[in-house]
Protein backbone atom coordinates (compact mmCIF):
# COMPACT_ATOMS: atom_id res chain seq x y z
CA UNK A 1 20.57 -12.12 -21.01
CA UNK A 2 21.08 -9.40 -23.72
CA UNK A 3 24.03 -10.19 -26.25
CA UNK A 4 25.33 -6.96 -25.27
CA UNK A 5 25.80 -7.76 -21.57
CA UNK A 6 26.90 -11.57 -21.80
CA UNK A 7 30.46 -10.54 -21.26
CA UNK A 8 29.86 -9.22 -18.06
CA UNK A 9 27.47 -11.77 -16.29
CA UNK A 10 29.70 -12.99 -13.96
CA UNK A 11 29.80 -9.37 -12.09
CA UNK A 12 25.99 -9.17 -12.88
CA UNK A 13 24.91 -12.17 -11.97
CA UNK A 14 22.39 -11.95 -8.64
CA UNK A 15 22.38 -8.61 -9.32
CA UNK A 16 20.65 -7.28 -11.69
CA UNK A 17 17.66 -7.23 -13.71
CA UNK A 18 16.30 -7.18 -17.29
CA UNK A 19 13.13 -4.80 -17.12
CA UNK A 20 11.15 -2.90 -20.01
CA UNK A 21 10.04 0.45 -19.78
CA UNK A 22 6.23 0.91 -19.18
CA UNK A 23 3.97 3.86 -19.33
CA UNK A 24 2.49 4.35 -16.00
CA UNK A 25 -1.15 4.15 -15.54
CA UNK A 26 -2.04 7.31 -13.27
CA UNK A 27 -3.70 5.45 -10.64
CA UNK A 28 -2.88 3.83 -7.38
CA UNK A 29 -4.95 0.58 -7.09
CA UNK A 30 -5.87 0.30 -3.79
CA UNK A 31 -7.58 -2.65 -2.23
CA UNK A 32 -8.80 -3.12 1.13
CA UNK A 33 -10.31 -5.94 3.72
CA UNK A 34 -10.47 -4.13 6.75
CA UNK A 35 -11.46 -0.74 7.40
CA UNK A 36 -8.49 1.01 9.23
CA UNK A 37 -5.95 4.13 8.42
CA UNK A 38 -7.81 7.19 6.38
CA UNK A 39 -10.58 4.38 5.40
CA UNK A 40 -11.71 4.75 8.67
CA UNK A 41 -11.50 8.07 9.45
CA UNK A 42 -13.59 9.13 6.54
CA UNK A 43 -16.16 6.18 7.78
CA UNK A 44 -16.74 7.90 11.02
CA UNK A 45 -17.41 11.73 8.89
CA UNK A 46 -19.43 10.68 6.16
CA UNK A 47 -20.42 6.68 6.47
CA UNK A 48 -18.09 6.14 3.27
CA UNK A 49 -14.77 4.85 2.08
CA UNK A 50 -13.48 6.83 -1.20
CA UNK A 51 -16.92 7.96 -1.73
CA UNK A 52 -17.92 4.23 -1.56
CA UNK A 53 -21.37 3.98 0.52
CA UNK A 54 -20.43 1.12 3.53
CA UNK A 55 -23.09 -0.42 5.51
CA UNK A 56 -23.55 1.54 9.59
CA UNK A 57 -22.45 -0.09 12.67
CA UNK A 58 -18.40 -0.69 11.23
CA UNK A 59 -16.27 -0.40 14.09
CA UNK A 60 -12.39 0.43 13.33
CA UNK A 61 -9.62 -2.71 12.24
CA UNK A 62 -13.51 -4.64 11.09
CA UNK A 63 -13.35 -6.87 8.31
CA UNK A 64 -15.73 -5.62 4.99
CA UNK A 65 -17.73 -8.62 4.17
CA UNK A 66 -15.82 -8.22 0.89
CA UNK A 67 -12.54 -6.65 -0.19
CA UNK A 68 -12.96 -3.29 -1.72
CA UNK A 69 -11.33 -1.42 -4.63
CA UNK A 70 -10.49 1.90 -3.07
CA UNK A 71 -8.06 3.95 -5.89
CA UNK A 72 -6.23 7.30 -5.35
CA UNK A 73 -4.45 9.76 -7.75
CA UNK A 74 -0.70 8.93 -8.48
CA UNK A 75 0.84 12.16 -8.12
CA UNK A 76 4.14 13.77 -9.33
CA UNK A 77 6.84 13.25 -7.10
CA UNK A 78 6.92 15.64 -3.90
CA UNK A 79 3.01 15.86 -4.58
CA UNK A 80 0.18 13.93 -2.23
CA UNK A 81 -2.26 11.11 -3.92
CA UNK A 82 -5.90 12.07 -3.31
CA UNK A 83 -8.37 9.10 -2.76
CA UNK A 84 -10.88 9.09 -5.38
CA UNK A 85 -13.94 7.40 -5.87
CA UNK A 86 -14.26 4.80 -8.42
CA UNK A 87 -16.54 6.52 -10.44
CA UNK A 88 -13.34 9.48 -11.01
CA UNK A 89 -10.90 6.90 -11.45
CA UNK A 90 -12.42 5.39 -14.36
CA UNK A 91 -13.08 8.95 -15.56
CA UNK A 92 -9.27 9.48 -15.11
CA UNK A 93 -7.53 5.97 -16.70
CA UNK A 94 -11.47 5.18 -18.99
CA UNK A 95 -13.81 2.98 -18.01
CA UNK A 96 -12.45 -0.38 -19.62
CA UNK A 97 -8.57 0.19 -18.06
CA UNK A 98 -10.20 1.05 -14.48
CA UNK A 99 -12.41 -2.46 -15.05
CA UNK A 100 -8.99 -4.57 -15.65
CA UNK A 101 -7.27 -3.05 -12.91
CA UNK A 102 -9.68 -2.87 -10.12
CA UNK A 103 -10.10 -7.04 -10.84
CA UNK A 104 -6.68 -7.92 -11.03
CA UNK A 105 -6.04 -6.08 -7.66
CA UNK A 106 -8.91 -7.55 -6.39
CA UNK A 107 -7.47 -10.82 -7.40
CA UNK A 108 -4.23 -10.58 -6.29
CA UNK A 109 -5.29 -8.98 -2.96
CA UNK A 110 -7.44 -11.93 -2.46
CA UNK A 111 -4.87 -14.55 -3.19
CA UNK A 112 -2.25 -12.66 -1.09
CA UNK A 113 -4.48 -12.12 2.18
CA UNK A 114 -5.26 -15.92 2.20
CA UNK A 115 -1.06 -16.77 1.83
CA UNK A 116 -0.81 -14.19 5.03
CA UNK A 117 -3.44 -15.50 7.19
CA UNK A 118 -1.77 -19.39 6.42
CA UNK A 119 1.58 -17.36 7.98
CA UNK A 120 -0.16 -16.08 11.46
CA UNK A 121 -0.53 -12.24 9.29
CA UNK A 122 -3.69 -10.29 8.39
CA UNK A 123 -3.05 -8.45 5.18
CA UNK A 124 -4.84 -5.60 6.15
CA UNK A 125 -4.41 -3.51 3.00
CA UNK A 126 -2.44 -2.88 -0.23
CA UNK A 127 -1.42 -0.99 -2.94
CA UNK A 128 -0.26 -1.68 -6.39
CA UNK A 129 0.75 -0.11 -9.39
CA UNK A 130 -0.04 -0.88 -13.17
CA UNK A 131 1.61 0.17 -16.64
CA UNK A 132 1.25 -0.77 -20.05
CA UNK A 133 3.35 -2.13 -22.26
CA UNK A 134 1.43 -1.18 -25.74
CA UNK A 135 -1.92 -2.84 -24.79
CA UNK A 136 -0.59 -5.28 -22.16
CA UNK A 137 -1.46 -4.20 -18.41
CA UNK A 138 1.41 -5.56 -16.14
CA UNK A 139 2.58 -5.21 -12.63
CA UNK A 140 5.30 -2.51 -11.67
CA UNK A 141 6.54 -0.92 -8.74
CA UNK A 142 6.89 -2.94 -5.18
CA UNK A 143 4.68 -5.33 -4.68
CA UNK A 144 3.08 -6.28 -1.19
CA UNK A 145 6.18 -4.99 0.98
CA UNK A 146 5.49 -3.42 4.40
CA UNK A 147 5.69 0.04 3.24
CA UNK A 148 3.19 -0.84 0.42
CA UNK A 149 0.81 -3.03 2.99
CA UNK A 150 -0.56 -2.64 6.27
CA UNK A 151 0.17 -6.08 7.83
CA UNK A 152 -1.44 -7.06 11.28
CA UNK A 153 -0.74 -10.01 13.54
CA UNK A 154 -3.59 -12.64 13.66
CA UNK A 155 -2.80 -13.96 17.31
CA UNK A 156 -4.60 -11.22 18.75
CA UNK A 157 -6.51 -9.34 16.54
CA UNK A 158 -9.77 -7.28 18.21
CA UNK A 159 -12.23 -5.40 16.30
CA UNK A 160 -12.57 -1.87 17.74
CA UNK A 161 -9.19 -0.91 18.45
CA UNK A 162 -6.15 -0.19 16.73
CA UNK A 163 -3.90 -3.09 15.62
CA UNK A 164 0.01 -3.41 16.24
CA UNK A 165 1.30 -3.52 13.24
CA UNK A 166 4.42 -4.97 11.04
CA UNK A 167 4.46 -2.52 8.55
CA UNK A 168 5.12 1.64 8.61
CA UNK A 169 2.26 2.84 10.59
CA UNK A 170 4.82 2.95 13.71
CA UNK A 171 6.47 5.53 12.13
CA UNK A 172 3.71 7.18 10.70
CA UNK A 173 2.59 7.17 14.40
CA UNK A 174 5.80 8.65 16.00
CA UNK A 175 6.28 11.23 13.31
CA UNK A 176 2.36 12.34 14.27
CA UNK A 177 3.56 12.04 18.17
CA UNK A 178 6.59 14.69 16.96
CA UNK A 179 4.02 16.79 15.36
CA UNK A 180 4.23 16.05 11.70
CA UNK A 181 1.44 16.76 9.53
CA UNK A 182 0.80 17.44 6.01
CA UNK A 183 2.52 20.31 4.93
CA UNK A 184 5.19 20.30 7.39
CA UNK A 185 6.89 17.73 5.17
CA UNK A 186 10.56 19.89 5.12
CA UNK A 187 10.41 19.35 9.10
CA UNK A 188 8.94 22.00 12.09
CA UNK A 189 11.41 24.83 10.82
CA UNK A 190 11.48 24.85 7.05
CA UNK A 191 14.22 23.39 5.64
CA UNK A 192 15.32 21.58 8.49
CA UNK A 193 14.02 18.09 7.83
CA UNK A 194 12.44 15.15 10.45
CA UNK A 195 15.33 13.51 12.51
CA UNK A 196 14.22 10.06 13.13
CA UNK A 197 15.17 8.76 16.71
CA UNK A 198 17.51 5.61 16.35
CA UNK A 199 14.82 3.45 18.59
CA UNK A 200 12.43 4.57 16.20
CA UNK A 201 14.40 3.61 12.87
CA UNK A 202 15.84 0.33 14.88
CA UNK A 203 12.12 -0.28 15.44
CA UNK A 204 10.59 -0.02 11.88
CA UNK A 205 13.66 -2.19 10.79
CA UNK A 206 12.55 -5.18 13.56
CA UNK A 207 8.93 -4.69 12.34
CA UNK A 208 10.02 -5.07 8.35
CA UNK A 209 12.23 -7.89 9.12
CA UNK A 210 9.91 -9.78 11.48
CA UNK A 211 7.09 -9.74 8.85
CA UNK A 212 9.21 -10.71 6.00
CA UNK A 213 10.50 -13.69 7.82
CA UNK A 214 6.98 -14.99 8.98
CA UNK A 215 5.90 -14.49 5.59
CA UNK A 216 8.48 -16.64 3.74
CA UNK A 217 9.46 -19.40 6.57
């Protein structure tokens, strides 16, 4: 603990944390096992995922015989990501960045799918983030949460449909049901916002907590 802070620890204690400041690499790192979500709708158009060639005959929630590295832009806030292909995204961060961060995510992707499928849980997908500090890539951001990660039950799973899921696609889903889509984002009337339905936030809160406690018992 900082010298400058050591008077106060007992009100900081458990609740804080010391951090450093990192510059932001412009990229979200994107890794995927299964092809689901916008993966799988841009299967079905074109046969590829970010511009990635995948083999015919996928069907939807399929596992890839290997995880891919699928990155998208990091826009400014109140701005959409794009999915890239690789090829742009080590364009955008240079060649030898794009090569450390596409194998650490790989990495920890792979490490973090095999934890969830000894918990009952498919790790479906993820995102993570990356900064520097001077040359040193770290970690930043959230980090395999259920609004980062598309979590599946295993007891259950069936290639070719849809999967229930423990993460935010239930809202995504209801707010589609309402009518949402991308540039209605201030709600039907401008301005006027997206009122969530107390089922449906008392539902994504079940979902979140029923995934974190499988994960960690």
């Amino acid at each position: 603990m900082p010298v400058e802070v050591r008077p106060y620890k007992e009100q900081l204690d458990g609740r804080a944390m010391l951090v450093k400041k990192a510059k932001v690499v412009p990229l979200e790192a994107i890794v995927r096992g299964y092809i689901t979500g916008s993966a799988w709708s841009e299967y079905k158009k074109s046969g590829t995922v970010h511009g990635i060639p995948i083999p015919p005959g996928m069907r939807e929630s399929q596992q890839f015989p290997e995880p891919i590295f699928t990155p998208s832009t990091k826009a400014e806030q109140g701005a959409h990501d794009e999915n890239i292909s690789p090829a742009q995204a080590a364009a955008l961060v240079g060649e030898q960045l794009y090569k450390q961060i596409s194998e650490a995510a790989l990495k920890l992707y792979s490490e973090a799918a095999s934890y969830a499928s000894s918990k009952g849980i498919i790790l479906a997908d993820t995102k993570f983030e990356f900064g520097l500090i001077g040359d040193k890539l770290i970690l930043i951001d959230e980090l395999l949460t259920p609004d980062s990660s598309r979590y599946w039950p295993l007891e259950g799973y069936t290639v070719g449909v849809a999967q229930p899921s423990f993460d935010k696609q239930y809202l995504r889903d209801w707010l589609v049901s309402s009518g949402f889509r991308k540039g209605l984002e201030d709600g039907k009337v401008d301005g006027e916002g997206w009122t969530i339905a107390d089922d449906v936030v008392q539902g994504t809160r079940q979902r979140y907590s029923d995934v974190v406690n499988m994960l960690v018992e």
